[in-house]
N, C-alpha and C. Protein backbone atom coordinates (compact mmCIF):
# COMPACT_ATOMS: atom_id res chain seq x y z
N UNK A 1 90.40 83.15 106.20
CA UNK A 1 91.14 84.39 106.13
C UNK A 1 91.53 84.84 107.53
N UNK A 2 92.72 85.54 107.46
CA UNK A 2 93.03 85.56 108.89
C UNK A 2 93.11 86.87 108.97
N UNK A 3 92.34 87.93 107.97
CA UNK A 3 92.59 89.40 108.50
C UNK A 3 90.90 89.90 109.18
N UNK A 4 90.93 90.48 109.66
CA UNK A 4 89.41 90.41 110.75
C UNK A 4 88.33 91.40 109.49
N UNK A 5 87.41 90.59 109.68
CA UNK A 5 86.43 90.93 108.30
C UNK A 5 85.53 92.20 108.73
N UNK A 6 85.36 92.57 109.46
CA UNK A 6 84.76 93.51 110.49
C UNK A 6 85.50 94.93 110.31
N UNK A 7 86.73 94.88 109.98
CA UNK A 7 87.30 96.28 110.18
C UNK A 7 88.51 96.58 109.08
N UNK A 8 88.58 95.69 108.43
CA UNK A 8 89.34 96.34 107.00
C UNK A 8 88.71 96.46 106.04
N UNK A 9 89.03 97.19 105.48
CA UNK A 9 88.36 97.82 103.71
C UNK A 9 89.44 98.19 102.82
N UNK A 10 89.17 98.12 101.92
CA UNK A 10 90.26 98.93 100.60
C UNK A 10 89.55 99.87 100.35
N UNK A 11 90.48 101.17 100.09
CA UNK A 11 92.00 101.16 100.99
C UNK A 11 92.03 101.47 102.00
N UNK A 12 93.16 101.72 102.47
CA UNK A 12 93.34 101.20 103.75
C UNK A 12 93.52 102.92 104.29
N UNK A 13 92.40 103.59 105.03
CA UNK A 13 92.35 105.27 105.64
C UNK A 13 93.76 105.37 106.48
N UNK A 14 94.21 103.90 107.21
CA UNK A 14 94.79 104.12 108.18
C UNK A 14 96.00 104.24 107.33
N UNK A 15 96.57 104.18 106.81
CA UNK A 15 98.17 104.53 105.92
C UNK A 15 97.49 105.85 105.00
N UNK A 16 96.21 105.86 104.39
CA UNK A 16 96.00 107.23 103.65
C UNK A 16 96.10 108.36 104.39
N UNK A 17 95.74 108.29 105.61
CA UNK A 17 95.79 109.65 106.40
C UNK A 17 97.15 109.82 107.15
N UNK A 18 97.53 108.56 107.21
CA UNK A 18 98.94 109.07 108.14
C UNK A 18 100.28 109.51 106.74
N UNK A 19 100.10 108.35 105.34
CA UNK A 19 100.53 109.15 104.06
C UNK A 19 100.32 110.52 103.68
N UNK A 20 99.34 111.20 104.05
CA UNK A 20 98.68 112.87 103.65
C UNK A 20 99.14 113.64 104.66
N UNK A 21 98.76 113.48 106.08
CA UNK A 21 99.60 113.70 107.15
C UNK A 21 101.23 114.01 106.68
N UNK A 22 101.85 113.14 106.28
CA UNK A 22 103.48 113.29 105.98
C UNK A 22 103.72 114.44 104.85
N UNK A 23 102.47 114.24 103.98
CA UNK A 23 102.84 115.21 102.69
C UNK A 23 102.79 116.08 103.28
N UNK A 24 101.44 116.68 103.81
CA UNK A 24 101.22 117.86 104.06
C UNK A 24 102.14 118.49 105.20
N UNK A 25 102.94 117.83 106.14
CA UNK A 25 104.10 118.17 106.96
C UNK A 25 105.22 119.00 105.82
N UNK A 26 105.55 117.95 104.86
CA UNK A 26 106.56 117.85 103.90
C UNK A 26 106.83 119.29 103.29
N UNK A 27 105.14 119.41 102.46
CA UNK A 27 104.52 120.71 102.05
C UNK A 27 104.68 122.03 102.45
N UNK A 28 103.66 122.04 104.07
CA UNK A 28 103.74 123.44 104.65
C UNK A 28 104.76 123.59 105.01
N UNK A 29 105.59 122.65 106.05
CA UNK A 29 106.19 123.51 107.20
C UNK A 29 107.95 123.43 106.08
N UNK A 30 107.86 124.73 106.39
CA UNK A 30 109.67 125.43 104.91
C UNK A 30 111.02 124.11 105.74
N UNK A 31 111.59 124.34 105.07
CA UNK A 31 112.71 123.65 105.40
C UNK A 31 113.88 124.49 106.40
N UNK A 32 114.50 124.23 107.10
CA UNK A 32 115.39 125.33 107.94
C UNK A 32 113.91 125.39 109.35
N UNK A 33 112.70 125.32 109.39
CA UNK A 33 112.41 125.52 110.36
C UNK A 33 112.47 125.19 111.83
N UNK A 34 112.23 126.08 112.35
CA UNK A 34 112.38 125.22 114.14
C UNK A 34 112.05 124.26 114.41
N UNK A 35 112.74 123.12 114.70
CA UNK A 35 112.28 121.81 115.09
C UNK A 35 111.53 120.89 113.98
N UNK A 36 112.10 121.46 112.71
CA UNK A 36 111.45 120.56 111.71
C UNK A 36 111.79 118.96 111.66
N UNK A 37 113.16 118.89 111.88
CA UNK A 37 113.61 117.25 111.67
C UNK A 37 113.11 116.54 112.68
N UNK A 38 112.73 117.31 113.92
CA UNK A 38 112.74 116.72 115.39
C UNK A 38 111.04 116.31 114.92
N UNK A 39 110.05 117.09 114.34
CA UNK A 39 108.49 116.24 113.89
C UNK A 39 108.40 115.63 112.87
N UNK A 40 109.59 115.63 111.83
CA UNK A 40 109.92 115.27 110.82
C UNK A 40 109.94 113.57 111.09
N UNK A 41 110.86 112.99 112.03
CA UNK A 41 111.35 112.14 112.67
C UNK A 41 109.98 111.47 113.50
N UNK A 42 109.40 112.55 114.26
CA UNK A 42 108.09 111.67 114.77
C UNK A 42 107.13 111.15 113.92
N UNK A 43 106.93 111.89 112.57
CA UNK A 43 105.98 111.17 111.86
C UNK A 43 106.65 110.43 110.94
N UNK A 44 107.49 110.73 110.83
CA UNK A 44 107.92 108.94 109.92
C UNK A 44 107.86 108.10 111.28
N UNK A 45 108.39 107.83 111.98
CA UNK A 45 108.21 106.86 112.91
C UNK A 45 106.49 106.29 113.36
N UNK A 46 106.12 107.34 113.22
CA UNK A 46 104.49 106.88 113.61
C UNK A 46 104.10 106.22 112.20
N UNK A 47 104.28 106.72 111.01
CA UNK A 47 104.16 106.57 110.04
C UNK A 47 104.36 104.93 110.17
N UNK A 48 105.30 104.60 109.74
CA UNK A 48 106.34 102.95 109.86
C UNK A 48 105.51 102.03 111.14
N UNK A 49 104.91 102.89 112.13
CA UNK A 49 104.40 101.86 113.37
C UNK A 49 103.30 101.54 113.35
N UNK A 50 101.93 102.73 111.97
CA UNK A 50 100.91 102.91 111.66
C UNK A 50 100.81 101.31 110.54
N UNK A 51 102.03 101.69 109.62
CA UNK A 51 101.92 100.82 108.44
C UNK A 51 102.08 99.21 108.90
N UNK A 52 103.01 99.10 110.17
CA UNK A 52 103.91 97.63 110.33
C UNK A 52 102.20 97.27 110.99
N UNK A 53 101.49 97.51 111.65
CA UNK A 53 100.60 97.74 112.98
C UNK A 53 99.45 97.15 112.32
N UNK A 54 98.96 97.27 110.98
CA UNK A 54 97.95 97.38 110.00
C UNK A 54 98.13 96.04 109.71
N UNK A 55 99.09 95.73 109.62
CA UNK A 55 99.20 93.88 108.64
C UNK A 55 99.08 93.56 110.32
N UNK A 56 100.28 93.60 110.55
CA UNK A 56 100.55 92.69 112.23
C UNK A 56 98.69 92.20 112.43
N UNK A 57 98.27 93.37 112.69
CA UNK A 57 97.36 93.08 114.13
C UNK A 57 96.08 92.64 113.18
N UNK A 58 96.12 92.25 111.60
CA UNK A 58 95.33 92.02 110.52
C UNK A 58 94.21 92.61 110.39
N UNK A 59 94.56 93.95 110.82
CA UNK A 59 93.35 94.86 110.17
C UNK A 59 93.25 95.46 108.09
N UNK A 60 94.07 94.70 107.72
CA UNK A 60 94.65 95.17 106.26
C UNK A 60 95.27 93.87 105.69
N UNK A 61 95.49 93.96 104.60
CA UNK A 61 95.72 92.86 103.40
C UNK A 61 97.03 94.19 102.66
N UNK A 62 98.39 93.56 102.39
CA UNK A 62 98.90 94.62 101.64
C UNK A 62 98.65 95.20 100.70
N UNK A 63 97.56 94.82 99.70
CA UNK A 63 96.63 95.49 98.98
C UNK A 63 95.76 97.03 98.98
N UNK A 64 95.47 96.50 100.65
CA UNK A 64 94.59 97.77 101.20
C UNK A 64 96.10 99.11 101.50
N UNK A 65 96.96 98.81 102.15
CA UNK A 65 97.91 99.38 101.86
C UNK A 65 98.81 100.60 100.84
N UNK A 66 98.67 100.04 99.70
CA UNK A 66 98.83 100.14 98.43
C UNK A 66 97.96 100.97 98.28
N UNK A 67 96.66 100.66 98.57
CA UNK A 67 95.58 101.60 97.76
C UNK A 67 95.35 102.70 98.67
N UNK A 68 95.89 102.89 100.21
CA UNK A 68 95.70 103.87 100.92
C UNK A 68 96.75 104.69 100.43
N UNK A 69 98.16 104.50 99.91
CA UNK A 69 99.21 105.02 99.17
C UNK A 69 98.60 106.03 98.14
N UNK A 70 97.75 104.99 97.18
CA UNK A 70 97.73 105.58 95.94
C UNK A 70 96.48 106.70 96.31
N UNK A 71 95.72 106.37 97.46
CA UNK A 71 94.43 107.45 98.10
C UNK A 71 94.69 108.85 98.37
N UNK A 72 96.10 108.63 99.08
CA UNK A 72 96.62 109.71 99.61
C UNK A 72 97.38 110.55 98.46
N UNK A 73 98.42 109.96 97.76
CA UNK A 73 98.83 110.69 96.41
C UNK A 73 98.17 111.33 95.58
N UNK A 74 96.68 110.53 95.36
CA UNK A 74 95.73 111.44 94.19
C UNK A 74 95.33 112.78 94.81
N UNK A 75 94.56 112.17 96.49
CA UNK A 75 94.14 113.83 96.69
C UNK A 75 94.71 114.68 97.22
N UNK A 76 96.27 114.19 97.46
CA UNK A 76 97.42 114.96 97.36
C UNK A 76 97.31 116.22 96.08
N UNK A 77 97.74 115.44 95.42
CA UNK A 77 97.76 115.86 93.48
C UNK A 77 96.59 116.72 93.20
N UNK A 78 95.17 116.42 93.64
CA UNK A 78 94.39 117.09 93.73
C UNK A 78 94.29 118.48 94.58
N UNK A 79 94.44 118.43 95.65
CA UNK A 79 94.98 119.72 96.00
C UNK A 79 96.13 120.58 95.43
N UNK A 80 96.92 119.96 95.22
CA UNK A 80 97.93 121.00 94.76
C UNK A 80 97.65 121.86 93.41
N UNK A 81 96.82 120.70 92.58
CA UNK A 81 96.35 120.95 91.28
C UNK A 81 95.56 122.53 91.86
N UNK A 82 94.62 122.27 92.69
CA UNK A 82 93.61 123.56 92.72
C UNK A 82 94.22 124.58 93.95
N UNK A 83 95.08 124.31 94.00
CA UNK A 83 95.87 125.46 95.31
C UNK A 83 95.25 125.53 96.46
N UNK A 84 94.70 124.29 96.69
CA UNK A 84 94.04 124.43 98.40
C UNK A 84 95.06 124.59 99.30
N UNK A 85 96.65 124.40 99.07
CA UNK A 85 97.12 124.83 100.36
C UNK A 85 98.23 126.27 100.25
N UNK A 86 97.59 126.85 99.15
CA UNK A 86 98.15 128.43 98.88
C UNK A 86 98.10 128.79 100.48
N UNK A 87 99.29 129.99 100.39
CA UNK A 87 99.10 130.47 101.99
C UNK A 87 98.33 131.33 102.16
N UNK A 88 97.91 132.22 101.27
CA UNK A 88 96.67 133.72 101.11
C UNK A 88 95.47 132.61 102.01
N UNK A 89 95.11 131.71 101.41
CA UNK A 89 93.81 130.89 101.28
C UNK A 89 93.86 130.61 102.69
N UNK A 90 94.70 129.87 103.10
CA UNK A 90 94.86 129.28 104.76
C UNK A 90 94.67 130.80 105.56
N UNK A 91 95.41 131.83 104.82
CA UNK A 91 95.13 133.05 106.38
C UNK A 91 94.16 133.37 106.13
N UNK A 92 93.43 133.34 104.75
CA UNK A 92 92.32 134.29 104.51
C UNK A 92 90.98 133.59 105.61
N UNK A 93 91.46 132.44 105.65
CA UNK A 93 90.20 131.26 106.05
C UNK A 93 90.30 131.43 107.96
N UNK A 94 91.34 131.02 107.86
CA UNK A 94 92.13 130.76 109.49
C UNK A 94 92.92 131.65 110.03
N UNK A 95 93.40 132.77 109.36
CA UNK A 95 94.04 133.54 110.24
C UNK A 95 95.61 133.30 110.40
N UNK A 96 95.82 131.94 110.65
CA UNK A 96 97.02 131.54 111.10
C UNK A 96 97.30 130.43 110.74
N UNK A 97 98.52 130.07 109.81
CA UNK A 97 98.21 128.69 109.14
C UNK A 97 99.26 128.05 110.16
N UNK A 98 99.97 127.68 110.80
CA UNK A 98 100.64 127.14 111.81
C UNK A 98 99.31 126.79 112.64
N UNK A 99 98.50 126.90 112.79
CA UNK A 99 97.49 126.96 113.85
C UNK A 99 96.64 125.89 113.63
N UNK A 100 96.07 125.96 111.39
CA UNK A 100 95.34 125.30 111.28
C UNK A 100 96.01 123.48 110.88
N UNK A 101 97.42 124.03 110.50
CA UNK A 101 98.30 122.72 110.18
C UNK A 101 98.36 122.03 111.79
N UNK A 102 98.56 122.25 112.83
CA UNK A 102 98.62 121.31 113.84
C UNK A 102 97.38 120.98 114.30
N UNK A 103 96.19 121.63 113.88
CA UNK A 103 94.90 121.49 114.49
C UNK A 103 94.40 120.32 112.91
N UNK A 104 94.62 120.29 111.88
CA UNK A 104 94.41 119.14 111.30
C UNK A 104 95.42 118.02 111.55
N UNK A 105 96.43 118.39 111.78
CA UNK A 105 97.54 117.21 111.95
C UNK A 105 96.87 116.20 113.17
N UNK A 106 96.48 117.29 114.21
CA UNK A 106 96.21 116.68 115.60
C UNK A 106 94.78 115.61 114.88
N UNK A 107 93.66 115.95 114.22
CA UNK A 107 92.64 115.55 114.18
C UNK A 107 92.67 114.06 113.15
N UNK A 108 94.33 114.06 112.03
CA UNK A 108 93.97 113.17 111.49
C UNK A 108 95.05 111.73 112.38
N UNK A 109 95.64 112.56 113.49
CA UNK A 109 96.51 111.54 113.97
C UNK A 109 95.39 110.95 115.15
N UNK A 110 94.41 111.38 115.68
CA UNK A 110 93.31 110.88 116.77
C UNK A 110 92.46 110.48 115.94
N UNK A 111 92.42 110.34 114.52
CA UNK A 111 91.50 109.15 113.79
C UNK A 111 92.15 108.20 113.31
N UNK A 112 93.58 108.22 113.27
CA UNK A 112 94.35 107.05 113.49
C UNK A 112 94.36 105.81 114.17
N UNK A 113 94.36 106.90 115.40
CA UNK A 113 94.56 106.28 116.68
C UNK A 113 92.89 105.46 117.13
N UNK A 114 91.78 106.00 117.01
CA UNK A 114 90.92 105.63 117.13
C UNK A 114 89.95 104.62 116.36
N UNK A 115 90.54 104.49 115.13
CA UNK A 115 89.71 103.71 114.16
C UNK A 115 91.02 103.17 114.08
């Protein structure tokens, strides 16, 4: 096998988090906002360099792929189902939901990057 046995698993975190990452961009930030297309544009691109990066460098099987897809969609679906990203809930919690969306964005793109 030529994908390194040491560091892939199904599924694959590294497309689930940068997939949830995109939703949740998609989600919070309204449409018409400042500079939306301009981060819009960076995370699909990271997105596409995350996914190509995963086979290339054979940390993943397109399988694992797939199932980081379908990882990210359920607890997508799952949140929305229970309104975890109502906006009452985010200020009631954080104060400032612009604040807490780039402070998770930042944390799931440096576990990207790091694992």
């Amino acid at each position: 096998s030529n994908v390194m046995p040491f560091f892939n698993a199904f599924p694959s975190l590294h497309i689930a988090i940068s997939w949830a990452s995109l939703l949740m961009f998609f989600y919070l930030v309204p449409k018409g906002a400042k500079r939306r297309t301009f981060w819009c544009v960076v995370l699909v691109v990271y997105f596409v360099l995350i996914l190509i990066s995963t086979v290339t460098l054979k940390y993943h099987y397109i399988i694992d792929l797939i199932g980081g897809f379908i990882l990210a969609e359920v607890a997508f679906a799952v949140c929305m189902r229970n309104n975890c990203f109502h906006v009452e809930r985010w200020d009631d919690f954080f104060g400032h939901k612009r604040l807490i969306f780039i402070f998770i964005l930042i944390l799931l793109l440096l576990y990207c990057f790091l694992f």
